[in-house]
Protein backbone atom coordinates (compact mmCIF):
# COMPACT_ATOMS: atom_id res chain seq x y z
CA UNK A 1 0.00 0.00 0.00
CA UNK A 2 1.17 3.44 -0.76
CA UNK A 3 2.19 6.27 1.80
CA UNK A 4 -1.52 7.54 1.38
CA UNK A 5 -3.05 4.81 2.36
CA UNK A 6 -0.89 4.00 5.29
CA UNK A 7 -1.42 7.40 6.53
CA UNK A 8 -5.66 7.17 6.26
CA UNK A 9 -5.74 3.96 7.85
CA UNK A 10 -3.51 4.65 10.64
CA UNK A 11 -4.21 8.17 11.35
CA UNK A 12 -0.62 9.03 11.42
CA UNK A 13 0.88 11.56 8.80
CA UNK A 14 2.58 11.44 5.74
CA UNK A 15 5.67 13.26 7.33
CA UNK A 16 5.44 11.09 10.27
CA UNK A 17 6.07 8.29 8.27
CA UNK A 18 8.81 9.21 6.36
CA UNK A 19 10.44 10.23 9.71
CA UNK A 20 10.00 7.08 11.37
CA UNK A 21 11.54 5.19 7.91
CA UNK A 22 14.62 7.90 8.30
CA UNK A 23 15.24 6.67 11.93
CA UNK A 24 15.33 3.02 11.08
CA UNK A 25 11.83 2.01 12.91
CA UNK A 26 9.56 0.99 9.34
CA UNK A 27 10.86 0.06 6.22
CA UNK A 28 9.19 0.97 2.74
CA UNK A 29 9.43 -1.75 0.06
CA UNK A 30 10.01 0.61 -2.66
CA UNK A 31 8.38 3.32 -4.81
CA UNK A 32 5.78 3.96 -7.10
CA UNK A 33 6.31 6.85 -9.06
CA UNK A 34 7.07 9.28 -6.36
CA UNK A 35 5.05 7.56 -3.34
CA UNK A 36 7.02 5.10 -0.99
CA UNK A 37 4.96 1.64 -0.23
CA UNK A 38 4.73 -0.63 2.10
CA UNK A 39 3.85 -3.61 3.38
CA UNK A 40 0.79 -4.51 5.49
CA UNK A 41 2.72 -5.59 8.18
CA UNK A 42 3.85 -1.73 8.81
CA UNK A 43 0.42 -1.22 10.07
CA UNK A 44 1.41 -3.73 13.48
CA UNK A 45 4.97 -1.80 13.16
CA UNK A 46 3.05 1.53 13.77
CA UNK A 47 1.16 -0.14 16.42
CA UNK A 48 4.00 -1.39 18.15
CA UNK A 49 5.30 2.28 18.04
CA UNK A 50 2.11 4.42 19.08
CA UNK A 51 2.12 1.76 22.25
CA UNK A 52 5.38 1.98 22.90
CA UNK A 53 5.24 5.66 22.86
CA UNK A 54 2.04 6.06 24.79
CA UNK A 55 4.19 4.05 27.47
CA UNK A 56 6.74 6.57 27.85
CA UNK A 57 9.54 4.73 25.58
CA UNK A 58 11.70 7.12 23.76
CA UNK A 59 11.80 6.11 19.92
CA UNK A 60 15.66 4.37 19.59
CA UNK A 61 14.26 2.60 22.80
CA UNK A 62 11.15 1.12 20.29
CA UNK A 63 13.48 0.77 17.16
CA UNK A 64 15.46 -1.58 19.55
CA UNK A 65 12.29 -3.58 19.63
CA UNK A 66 12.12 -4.37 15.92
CA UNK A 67 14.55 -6.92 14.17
CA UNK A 68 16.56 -5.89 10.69
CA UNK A 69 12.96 -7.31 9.28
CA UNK A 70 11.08 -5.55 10.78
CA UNK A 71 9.60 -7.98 13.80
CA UNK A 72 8.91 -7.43 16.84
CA UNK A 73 12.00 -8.65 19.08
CA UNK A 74 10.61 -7.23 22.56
CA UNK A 75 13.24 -6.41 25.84
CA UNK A 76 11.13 -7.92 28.48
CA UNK A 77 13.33 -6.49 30.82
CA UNK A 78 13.01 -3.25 29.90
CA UNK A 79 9.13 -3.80 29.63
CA UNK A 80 9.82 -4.08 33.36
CA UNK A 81 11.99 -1.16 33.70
CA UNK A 82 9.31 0.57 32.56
CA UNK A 83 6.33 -0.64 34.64
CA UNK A 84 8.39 -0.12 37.29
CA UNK A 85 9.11 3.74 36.56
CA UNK A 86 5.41 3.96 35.81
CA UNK A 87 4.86 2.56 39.53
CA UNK A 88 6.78 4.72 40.56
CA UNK A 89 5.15 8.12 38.73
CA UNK A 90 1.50 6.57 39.69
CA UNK A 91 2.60 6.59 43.62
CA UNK A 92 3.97 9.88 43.74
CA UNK A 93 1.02 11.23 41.84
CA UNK A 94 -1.46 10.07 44.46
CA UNK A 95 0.78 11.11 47.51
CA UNK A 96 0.63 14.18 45.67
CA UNK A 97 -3.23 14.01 45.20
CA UNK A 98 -3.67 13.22 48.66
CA UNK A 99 -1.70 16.14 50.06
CA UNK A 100 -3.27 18.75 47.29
CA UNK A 101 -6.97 16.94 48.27
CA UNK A 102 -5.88 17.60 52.37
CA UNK A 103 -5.09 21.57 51.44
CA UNK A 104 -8.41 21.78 49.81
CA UNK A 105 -10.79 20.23 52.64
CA UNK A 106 -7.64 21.10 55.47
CA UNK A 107 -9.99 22.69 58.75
CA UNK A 108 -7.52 24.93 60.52
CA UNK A 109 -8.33 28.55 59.99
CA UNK A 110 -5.19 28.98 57.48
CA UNK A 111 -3.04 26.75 55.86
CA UNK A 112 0.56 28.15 57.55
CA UNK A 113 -1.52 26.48 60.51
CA UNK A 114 -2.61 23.02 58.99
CA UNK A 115 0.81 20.55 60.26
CA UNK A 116 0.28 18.32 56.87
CA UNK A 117 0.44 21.53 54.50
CA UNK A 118 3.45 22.13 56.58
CA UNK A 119 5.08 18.74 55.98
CA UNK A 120 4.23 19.01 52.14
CA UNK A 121 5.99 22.73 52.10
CA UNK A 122 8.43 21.39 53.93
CA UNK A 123 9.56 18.76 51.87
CA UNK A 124 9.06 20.47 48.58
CA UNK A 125 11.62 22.94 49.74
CA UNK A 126 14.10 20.53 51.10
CA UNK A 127 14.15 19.26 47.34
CA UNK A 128 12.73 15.69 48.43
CA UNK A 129 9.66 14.99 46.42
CA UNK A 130 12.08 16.07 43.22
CA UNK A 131 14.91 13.77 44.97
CA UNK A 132 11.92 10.82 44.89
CA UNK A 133 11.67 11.44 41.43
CA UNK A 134 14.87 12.21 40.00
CA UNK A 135 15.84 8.52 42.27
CA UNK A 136 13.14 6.56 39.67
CA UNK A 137 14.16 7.71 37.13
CA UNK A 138 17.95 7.32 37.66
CA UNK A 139 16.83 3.55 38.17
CA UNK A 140 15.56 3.69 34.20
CA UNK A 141 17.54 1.82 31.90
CA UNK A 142 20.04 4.34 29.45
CA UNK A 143 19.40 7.12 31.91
């Protein structure tokens, strides 16, 4: 199928796809006239990639997941890597939730008064909750 039609049934762009060819992660089987084609298996390629993506992984990270052909070769490990940063993001999230909830609803008459706003000042201004962070993601793979 041409470039055109790739692009319609996928919903990704024309200049998307030429990108992703430039970087290595599809492969066009040739031309006709001016228009690049490719096989239907580029549409599980581009699958592979918008999932990868929507998981955080950077692109050389996905093309690492394809062999020369073009199949899926997948790094469990760093399938695990990743769940475990996304763990990670999901937990501080919520503690964050929690405390921003807390501040909302807090009863004492002002929040320089409330001890758990206090805490959460507190510990944003030591640096910590960015130390928690910056600690996952030092534990990524590449990083």
């Amino acid at each position: 199928m041409d470039i055109a039609e790739v692009a319609k049934r996928t919903g990704v762009p024309a200049s998307t796809l030429r990108y992703y060819e430039k970087k290595g992660l599809i492969a066009s089987t040739g031309r006709q006239g001016i228009r690049r084609r490719f096989a239907d298996g580029v549409l599980d390629q581009l699958a592979l990639i918008s999932l990868g993506q929507a998981a955080g992984l950077s692109l050389d990270e996905i093309r690492a997941m394809f062999t020369p052909g073009g199949e899926p070769n997948i790094d469990r490990q760093l399938l695990l890597n990743k769940a475990d940063e996304i763990d990670a993001l999901i937990k501080r999230l919520k503690a964050m939730s929690h405390g921003l909830r807390h501040a909302a609803a807090c009863p004492a008459p002002s929040h320089a008064e409330c001890p758990t706003f206090k805490k959460l000042l507190k510990a944003a201004a030591s640096g910590a909750i960015e130390r928690r962070w910056k600690s996952a993601e030092l534990k990524r793979p590449g990083k």
